[in-house]
Every structure is written in C-alpha cells, then in structure tokens.
PDB file of N, CA and C in Angstrom:
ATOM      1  N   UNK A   1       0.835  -1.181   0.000  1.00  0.00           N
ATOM      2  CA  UNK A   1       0.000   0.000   0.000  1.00  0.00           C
ATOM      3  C   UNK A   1       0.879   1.243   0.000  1.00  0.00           C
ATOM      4  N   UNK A   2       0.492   2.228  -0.878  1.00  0.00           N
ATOM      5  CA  UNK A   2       1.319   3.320  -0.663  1.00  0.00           C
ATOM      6  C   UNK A   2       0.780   4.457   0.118  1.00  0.00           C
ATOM      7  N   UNK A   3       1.537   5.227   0.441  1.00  0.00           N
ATOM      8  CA  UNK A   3       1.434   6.240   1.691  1.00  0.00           C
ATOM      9  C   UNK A   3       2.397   7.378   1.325  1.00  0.00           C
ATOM     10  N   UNK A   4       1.686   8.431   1.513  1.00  0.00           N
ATOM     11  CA  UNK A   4       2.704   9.311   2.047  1.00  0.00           C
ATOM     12  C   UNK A   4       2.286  11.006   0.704  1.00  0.00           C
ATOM     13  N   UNK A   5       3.128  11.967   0.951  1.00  0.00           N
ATOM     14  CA  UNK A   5       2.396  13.071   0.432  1.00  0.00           C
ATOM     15  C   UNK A   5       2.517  13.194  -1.282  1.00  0.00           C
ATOM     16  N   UNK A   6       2.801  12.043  -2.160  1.00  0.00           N
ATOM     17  CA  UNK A   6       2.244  12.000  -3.814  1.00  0.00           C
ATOM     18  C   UNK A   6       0.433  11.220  -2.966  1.00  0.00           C
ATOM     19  N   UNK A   7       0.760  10.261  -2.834  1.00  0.00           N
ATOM     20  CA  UNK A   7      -0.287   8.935  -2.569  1.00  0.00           C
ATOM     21  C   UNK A   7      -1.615  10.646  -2.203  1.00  0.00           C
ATOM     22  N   UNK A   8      -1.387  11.010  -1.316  1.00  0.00           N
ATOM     23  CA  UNK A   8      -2.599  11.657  -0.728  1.00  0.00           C
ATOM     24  C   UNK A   8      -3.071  12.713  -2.094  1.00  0.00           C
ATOM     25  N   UNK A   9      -1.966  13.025  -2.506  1.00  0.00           N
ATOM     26  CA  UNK A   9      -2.370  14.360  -3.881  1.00  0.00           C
ATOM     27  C   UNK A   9      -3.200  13.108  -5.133  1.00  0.00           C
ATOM     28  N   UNK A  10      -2.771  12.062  -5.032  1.00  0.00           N
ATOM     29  CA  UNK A  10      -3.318  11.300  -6.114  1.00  0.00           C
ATOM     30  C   UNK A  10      -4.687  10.892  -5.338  1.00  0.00           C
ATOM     31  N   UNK A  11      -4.872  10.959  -4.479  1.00  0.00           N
ATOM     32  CA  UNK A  11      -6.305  10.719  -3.245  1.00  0.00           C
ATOM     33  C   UNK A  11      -7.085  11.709  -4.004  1.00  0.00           C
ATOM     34  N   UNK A  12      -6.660  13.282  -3.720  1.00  0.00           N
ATOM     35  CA  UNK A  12      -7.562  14.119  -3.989  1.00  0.00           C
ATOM     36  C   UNK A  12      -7.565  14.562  -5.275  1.00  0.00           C
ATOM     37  N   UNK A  13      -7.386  13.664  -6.034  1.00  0.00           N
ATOM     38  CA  UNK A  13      -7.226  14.266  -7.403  1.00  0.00           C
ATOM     39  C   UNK A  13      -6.646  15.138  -8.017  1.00  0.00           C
ATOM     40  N   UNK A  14      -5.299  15.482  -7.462  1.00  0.00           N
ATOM     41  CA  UNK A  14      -4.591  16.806  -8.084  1.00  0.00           C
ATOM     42  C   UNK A  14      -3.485  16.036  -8.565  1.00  0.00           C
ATOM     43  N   UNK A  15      -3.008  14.899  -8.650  1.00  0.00           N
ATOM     44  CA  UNK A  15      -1.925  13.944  -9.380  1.00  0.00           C
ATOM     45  C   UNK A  15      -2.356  12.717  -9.908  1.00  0.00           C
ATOM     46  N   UNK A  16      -2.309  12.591 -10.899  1.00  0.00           N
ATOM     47  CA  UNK A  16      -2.816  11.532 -11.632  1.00  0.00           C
ATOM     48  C   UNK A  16      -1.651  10.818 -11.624  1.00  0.00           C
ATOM     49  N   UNK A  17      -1.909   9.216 -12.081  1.00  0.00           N
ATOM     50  CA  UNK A  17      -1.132   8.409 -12.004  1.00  0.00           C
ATOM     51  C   UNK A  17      -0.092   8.193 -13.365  1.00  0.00           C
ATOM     52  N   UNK A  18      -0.390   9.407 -14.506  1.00  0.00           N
ATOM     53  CA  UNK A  18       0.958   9.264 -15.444  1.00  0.00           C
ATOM     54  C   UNK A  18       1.845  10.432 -14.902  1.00  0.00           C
ATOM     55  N   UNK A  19       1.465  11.148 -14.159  1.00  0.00           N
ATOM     56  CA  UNK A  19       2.017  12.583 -13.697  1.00  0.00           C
ATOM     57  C   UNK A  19       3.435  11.321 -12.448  1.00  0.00           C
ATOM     58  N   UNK A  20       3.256  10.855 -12.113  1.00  0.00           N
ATOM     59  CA  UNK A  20       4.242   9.707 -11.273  1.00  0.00           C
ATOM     60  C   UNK A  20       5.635   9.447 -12.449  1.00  0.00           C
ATOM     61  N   UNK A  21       6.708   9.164 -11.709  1.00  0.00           N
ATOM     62  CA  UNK A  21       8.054   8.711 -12.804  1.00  0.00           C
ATOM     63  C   UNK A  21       7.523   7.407 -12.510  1.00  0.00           C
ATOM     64  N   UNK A  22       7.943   7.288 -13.707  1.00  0.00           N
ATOM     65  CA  UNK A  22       7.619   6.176 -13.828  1.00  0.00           C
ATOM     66  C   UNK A  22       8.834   4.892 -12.910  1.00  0.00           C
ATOM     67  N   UNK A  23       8.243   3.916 -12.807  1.00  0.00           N
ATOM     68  CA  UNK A  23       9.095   2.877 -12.128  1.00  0.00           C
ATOM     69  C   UNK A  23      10.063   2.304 -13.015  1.00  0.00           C
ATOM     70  N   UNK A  24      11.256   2.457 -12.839  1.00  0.00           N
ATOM     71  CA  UNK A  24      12.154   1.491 -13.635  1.00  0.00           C
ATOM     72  C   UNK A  24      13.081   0.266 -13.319  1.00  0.00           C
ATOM     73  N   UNK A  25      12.056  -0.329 -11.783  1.00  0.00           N
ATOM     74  CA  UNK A  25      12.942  -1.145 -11.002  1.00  0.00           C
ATOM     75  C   UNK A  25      14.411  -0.510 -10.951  1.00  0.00           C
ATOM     76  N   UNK A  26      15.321  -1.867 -10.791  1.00  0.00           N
ATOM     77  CA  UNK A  26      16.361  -2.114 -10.485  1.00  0.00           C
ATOM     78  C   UNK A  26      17.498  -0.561 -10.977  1.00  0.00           C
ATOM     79  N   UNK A  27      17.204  -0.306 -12.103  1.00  0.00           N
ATOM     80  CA  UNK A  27      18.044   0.586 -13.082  1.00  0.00           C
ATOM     81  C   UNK A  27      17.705   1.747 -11.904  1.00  0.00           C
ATOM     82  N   UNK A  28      17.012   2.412 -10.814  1.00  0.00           N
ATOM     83  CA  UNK A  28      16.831   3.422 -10.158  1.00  0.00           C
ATOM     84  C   UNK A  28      18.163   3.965  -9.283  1.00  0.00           C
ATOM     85  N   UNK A  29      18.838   2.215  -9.120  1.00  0.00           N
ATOM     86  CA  UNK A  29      19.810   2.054  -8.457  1.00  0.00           C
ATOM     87  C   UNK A  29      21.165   2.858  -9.177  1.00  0.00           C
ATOM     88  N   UNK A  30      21.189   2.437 -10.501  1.00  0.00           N
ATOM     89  CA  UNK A  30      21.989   3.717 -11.570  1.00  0.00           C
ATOM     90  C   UNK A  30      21.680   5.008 -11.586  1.00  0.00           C
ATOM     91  N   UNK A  31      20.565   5.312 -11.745  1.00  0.00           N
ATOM     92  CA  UNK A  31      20.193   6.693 -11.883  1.00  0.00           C
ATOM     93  C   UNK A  31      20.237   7.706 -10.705  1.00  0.00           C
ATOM     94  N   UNK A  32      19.893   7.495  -9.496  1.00  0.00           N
ATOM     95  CA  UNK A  32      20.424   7.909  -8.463  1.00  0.00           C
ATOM     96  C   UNK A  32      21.893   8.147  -8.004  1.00  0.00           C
ATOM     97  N   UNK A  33      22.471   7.274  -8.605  1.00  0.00           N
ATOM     98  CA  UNK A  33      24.865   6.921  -8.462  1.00  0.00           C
ATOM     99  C   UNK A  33      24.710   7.856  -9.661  1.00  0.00           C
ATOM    100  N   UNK A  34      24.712   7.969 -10.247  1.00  0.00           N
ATOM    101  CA  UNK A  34      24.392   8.934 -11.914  1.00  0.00           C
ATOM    102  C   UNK A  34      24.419  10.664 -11.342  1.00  0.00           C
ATOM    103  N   UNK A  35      23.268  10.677 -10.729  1.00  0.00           N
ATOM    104  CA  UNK A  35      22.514  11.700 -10.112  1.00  0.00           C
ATOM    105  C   UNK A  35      23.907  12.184  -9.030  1.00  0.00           C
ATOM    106  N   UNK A  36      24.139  11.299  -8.196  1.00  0.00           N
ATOM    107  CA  UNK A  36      25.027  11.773  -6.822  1.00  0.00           C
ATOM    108  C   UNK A  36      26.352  12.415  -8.095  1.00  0.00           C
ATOM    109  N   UNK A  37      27.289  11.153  -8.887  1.00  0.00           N
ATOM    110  CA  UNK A  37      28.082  11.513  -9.396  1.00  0.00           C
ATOM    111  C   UNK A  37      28.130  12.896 -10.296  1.00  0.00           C
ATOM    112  N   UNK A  38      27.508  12.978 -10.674  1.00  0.00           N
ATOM    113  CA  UNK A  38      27.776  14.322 -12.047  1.00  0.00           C
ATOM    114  C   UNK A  38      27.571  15.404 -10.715  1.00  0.00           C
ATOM    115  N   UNK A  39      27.765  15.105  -9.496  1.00  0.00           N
ATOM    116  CA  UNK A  39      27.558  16.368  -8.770  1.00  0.00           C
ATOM    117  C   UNK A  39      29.212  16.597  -8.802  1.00  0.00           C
ATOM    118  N   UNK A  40      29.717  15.760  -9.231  1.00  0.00           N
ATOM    119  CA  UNK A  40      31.322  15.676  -8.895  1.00  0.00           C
ATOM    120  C   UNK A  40      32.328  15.864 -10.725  1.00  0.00           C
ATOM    121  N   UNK A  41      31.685  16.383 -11.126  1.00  0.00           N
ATOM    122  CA  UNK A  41      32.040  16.815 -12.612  1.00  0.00           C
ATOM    123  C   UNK A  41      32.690  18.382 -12.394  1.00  0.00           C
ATOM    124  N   UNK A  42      33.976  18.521 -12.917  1.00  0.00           N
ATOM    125  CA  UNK A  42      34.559  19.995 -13.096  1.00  0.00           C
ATOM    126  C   UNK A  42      33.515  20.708 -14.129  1.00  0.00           C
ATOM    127  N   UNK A  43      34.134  21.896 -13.280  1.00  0.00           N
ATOM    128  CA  UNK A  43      33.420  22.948 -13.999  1.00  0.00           C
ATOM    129  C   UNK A  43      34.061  23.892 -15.296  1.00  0.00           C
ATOM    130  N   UNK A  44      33.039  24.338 -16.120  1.00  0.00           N
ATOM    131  CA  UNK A  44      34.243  24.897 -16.830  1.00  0.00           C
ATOM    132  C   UNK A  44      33.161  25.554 -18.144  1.00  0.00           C
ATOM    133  N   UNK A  45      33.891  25.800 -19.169  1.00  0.00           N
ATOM    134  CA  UNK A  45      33.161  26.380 -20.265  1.00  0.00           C
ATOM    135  C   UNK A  45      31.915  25.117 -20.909  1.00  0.00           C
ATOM    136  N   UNK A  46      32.158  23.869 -20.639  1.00  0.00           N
ATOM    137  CA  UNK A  46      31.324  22.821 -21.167  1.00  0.00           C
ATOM    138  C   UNK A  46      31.218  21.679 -20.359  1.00  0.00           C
ATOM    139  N   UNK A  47      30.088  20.980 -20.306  1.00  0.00           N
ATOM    140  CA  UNK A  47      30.130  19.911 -18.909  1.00  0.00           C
ATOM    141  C   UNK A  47      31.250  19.148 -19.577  1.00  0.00           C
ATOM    142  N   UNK A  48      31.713  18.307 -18.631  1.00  0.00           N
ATOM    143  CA  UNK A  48      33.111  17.694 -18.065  1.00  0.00           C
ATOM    144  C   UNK A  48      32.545  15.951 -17.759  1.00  0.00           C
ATOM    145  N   UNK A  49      33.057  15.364 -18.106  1.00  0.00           N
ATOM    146  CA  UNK A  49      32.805  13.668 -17.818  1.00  0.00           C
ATOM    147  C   UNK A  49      33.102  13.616 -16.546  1.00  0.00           C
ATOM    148  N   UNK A  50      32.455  12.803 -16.009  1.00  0.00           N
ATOM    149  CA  UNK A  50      32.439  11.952 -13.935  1.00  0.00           C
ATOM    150  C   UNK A  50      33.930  11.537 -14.244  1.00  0.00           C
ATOM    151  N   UNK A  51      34.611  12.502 -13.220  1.00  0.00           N
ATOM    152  CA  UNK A  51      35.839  11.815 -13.340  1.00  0.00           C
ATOM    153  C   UNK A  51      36.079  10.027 -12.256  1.00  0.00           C
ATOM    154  N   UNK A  52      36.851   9.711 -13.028  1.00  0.00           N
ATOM    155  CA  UNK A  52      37.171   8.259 -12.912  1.00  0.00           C
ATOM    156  C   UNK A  52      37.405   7.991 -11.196  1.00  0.00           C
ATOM    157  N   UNK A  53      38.314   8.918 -10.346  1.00  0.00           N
ATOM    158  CA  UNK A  53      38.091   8.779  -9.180  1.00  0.00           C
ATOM    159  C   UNK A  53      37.183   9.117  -8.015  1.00  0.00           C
ATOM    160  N   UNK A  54      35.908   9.634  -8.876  1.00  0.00           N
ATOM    161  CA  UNK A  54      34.866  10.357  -7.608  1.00  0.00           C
ATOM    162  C   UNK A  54      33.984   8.290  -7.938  1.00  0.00           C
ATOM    163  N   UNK A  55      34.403   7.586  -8.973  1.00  0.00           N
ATOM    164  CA  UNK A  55      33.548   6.587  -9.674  1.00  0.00           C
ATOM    165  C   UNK A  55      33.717   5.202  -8.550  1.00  0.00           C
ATOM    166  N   UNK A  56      35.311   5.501  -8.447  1.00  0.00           N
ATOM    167  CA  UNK A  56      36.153   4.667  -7.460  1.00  0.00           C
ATOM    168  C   UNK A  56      35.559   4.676  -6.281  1.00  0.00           C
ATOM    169  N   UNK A  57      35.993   5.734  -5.713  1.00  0.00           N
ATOM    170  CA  UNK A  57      35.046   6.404  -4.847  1.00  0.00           C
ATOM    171  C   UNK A  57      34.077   6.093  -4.302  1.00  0.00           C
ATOM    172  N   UNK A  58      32.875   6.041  -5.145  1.00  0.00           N
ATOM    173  CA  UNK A  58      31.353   5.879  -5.241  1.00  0.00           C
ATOM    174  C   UNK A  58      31.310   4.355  -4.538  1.00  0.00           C
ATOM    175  N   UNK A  59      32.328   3.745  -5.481  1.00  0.00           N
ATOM    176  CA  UNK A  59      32.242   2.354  -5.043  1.00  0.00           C
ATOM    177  C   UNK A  59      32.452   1.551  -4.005  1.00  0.00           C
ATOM    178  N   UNK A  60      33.697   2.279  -3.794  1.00  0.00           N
ATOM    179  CA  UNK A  60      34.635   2.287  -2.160  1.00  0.00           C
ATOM    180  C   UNK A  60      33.241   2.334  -1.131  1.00  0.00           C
ATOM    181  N   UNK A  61      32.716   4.142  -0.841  1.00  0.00           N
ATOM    182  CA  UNK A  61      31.932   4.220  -0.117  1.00  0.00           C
ATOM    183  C   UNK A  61      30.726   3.372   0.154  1.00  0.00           C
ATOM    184  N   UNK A  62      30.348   3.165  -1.036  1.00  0.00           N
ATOM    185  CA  UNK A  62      28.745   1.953  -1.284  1.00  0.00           C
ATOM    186  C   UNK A  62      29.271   0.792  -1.000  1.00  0.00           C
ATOM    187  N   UNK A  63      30.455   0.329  -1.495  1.00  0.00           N
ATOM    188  CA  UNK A  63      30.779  -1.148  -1.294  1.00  0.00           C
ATOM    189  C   UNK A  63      29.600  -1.630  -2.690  1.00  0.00           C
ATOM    190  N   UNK A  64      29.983  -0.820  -3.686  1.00  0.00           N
ATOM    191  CA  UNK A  64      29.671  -2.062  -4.762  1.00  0.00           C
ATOM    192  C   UNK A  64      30.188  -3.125  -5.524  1.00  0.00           C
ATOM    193  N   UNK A  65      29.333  -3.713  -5.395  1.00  0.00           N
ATOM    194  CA  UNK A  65      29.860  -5.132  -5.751  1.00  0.00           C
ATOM    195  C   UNK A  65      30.690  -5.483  -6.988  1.00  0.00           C
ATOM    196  N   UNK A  66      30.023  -5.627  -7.676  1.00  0.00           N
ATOM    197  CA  UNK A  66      30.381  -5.428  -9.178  1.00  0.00           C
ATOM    198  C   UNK A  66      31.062  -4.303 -10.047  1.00  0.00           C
ATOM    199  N   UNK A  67      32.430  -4.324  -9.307  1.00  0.00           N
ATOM    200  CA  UNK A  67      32.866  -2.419  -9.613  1.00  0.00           C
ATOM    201  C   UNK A  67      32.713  -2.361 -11.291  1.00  0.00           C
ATOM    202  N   UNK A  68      33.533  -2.881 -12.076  1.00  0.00           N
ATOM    203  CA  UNK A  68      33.207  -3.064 -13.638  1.00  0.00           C
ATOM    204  C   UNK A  68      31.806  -3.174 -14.755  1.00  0.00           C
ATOM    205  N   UNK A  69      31.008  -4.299 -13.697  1.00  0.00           N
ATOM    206  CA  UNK A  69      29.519  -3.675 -14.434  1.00  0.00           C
ATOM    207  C   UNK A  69      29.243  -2.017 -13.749  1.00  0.00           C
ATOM    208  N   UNK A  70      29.506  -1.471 -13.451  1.00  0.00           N
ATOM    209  CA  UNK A  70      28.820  -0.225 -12.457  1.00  0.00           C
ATOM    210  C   UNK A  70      29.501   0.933 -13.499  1.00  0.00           C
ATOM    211  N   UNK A  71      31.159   0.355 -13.499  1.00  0.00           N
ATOM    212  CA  UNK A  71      31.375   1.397 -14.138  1.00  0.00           C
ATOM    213  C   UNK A  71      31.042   1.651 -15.722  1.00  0.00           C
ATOM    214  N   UNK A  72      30.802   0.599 -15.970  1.00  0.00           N
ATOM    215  CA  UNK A  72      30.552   0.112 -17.524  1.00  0.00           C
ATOM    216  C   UNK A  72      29.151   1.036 -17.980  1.00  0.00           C
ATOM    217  N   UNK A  73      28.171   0.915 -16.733  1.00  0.00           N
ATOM    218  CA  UNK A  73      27.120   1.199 -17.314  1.00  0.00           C
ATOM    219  C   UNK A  73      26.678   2.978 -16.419  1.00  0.00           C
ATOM    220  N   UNK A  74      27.367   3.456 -15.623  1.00  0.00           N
ATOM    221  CA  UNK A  74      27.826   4.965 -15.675  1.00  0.00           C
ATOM    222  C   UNK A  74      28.108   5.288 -16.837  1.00  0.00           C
ATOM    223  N   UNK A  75      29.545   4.912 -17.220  1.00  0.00           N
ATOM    224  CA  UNK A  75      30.032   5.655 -18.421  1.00  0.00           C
ATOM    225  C   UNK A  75      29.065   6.064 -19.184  1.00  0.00           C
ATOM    226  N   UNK A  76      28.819   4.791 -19.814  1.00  0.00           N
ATOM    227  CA  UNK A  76      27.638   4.739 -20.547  1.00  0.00           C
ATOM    228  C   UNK A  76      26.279   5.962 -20.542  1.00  0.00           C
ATOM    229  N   UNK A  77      25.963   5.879 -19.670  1.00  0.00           N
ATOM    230  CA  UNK A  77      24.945   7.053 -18.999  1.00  0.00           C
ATOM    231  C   UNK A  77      25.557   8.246 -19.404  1.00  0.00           C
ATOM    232  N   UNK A  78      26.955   8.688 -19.012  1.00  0.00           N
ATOM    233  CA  UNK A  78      27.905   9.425 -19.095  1.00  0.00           C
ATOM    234  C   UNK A  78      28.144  10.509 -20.676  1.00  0.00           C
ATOM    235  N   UNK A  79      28.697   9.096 -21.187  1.00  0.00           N
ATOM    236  CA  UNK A  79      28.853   9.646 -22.390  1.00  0.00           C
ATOM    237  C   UNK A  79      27.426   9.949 -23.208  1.00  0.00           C
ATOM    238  N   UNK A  80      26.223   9.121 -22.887  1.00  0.00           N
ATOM    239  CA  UNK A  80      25.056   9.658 -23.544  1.00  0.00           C
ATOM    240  C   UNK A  80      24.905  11.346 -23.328  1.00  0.00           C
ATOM    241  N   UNK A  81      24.912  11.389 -21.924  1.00  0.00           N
ATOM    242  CA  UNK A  81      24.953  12.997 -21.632  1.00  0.00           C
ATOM    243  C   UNK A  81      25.781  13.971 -22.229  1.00  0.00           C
ATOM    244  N   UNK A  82      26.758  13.414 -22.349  1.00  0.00           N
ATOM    245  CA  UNK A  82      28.079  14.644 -23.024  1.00  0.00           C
ATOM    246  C   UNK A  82      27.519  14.471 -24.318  1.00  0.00           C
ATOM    247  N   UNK A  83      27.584  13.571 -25.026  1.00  0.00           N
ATOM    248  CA  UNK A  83      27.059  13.463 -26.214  1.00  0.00           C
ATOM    249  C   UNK A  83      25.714  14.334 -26.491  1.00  0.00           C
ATOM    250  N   UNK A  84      24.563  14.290 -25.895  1.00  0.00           N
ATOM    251  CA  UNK A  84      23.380  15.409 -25.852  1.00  0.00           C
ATOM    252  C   UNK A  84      23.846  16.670 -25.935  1.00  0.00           C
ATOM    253  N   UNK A  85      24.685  17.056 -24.593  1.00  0.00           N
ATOM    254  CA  UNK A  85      25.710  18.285 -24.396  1.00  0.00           C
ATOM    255  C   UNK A  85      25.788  18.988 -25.625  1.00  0.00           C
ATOM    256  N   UNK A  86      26.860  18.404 -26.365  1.00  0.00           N
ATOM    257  CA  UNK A  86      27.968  18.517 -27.381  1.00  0.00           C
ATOM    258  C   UNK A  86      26.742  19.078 -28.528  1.00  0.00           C
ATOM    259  N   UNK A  87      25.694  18.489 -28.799  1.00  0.00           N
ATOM    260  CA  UNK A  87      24.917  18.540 -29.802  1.00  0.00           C
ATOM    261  C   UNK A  87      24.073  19.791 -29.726  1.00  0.00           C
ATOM    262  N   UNK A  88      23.684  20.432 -28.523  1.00  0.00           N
ATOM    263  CA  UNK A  88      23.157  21.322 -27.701  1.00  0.00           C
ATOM    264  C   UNK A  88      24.035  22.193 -28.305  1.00  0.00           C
ATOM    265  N   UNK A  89      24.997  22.186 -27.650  1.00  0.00           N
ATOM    266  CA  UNK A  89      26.211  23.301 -28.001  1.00  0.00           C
ATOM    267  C   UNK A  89      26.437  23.768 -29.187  1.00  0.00           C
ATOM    268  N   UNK A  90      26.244  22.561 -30.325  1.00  0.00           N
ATOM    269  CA  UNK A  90      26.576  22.914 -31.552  1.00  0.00           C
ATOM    270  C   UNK A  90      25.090  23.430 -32.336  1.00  0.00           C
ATOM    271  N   UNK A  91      24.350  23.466 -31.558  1.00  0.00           N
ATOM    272  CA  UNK A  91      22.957  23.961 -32.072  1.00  0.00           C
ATOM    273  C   UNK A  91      22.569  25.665 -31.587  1.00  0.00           C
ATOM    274  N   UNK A  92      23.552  25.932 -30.273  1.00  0.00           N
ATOM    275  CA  UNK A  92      23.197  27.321 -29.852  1.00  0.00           C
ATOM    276  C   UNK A  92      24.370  28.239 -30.706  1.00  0.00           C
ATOM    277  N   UNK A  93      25.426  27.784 -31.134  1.00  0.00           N
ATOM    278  CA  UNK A  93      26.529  28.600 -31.604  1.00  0.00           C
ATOM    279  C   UNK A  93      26.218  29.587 -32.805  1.00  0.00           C
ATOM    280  N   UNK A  94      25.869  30.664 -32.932  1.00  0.00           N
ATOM    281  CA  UNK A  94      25.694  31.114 -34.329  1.00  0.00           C
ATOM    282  C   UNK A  94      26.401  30.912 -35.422  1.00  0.00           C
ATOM    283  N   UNK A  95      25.332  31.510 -36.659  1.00  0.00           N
ATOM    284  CA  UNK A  95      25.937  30.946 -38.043  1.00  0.00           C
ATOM    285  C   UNK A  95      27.237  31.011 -38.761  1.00  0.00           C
ATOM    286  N   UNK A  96      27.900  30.025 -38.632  1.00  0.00           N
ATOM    287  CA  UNK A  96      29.502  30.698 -39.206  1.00  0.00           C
ATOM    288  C   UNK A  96      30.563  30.295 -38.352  1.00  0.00           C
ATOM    289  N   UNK A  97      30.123  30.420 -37.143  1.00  0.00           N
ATOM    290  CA  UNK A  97      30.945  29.892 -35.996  1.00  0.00           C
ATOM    291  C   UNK A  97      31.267  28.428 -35.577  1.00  0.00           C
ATOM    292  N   UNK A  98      30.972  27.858 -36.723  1.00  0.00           N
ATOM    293  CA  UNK A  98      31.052  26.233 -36.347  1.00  0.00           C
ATOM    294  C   UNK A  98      32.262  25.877 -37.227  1.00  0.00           C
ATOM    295  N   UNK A  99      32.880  27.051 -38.248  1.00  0.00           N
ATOM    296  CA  UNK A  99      33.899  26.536 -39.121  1.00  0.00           C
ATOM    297  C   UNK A  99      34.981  27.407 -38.538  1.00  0.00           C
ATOM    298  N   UNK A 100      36.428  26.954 -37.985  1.00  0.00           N
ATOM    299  CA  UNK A 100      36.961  27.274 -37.554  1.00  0.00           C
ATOM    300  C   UNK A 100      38.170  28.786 -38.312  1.00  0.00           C
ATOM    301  N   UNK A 101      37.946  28.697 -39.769  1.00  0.00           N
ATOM    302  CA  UNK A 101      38.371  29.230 -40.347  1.00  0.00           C
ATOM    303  C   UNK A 101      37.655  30.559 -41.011  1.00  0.00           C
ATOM    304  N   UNK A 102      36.431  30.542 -40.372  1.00  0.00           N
ATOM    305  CA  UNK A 102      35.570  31.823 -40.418  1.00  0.00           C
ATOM    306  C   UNK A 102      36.165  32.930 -38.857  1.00  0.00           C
ATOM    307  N   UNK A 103      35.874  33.992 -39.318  1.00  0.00           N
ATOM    308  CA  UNK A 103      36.246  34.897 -38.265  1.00  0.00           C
ATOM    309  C   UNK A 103      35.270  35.897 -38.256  1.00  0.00           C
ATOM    310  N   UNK A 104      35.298  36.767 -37.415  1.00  0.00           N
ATOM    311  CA  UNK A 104      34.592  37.486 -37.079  1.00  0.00           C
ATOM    312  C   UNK A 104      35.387  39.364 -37.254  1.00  0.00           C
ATOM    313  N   UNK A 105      36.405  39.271 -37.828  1.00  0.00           N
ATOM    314  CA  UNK A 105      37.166  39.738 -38.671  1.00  0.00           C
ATOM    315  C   UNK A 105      36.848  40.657 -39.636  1.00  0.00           C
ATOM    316  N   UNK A 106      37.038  41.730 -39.904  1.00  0.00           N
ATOM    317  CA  UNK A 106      36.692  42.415 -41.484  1.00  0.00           C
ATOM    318  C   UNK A 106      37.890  41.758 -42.200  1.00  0.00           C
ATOM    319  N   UNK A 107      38.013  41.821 -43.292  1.00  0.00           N
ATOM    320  CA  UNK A 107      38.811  41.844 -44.434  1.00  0.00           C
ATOM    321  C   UNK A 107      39.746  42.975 -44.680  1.00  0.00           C
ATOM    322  N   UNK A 108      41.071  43.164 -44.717  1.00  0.00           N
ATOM    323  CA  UNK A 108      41.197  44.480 -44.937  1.00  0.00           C
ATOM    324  C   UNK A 108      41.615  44.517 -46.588  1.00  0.00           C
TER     325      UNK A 108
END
C-alpha cells in the first residue's frame, strides 16, 4: 500500500497516475549513483565527464559489488549525456561559428 504526500495528492485528485516517474525497477539504483556523481564533474566552459576517481570512490563508499559492471554502465549514462551536451552546443553557436576558419574579422 502506498502512503505518504504523492499517494494523498493522487487521493484528492490533483496527481494523476501518469504525472508519477515512472518505475524502472532495479536501473533506479543507476540513476540515483548517476545523479550523486555528475555532482562531482569539473566545472568549466562545457560539462566535463564523472571523473574516474569520484567513480572509485562511489564504489569504495557503497561497497559495490560489481565495480566493472557499475562502471561500464555509468560511463555509458555518461557519455550519452556529453554526447546530448555537445549537440546542444553545436545547435546554440551562431551561423559561421562552427567553421573554424571563419572569423569574425573584417577583411582588410
């Protein structure tokens, strides 16, 4: 039985049950280590990949089991994100600015 303050808003009708994330079992367990890690990403002009020792880390502290599947399927997560990033980036840059040999330059 569920309980607690979604359960009561879905009582009174102000949360419907697609308005809920959805459940993704087991994988929640990634997305949360996902979630903690990228808190541990440098900062800088463009997001930055989970570096390799906050990953160690993660593991050390949790005591996970399986350090290699864990890290296998971070990365993974990882690079999907930078990859989104990267594509983002190359979509806000104005026209011209994506070829490195254009300038912003007059001609003299």
């Amino acid at each position: 039985m569920r309980t607690g303050y979604y359960h009561r808003l879905q009582q009174k009708g102000m949360l419907k049950d697609e308005d809920l994330e959805p459940d993704i079992g087991p994988f929640s367990y990634y997305l949360e280590a996902f979630s903690e890690l990228s808190s541990c990403r440098l900062s800088g002009m463009a997001i930055g990949p989970i570096p390799m020792t906050a990953i160690v880390e993660y593991c050390r502290v949790f005591e996970v089991e399986d350090f290699y599947e864990f890290h296998w399927v971070i990365r993974k997560m990882d690079n999907a994100l930078l990859s989104i990033e990267a594509r983002k980036g190359q979509k806000e840059k104005p026209n011209g600015s994506n070829n490195p040999s254009q300038t912003n330059h007059r001609k003299v």
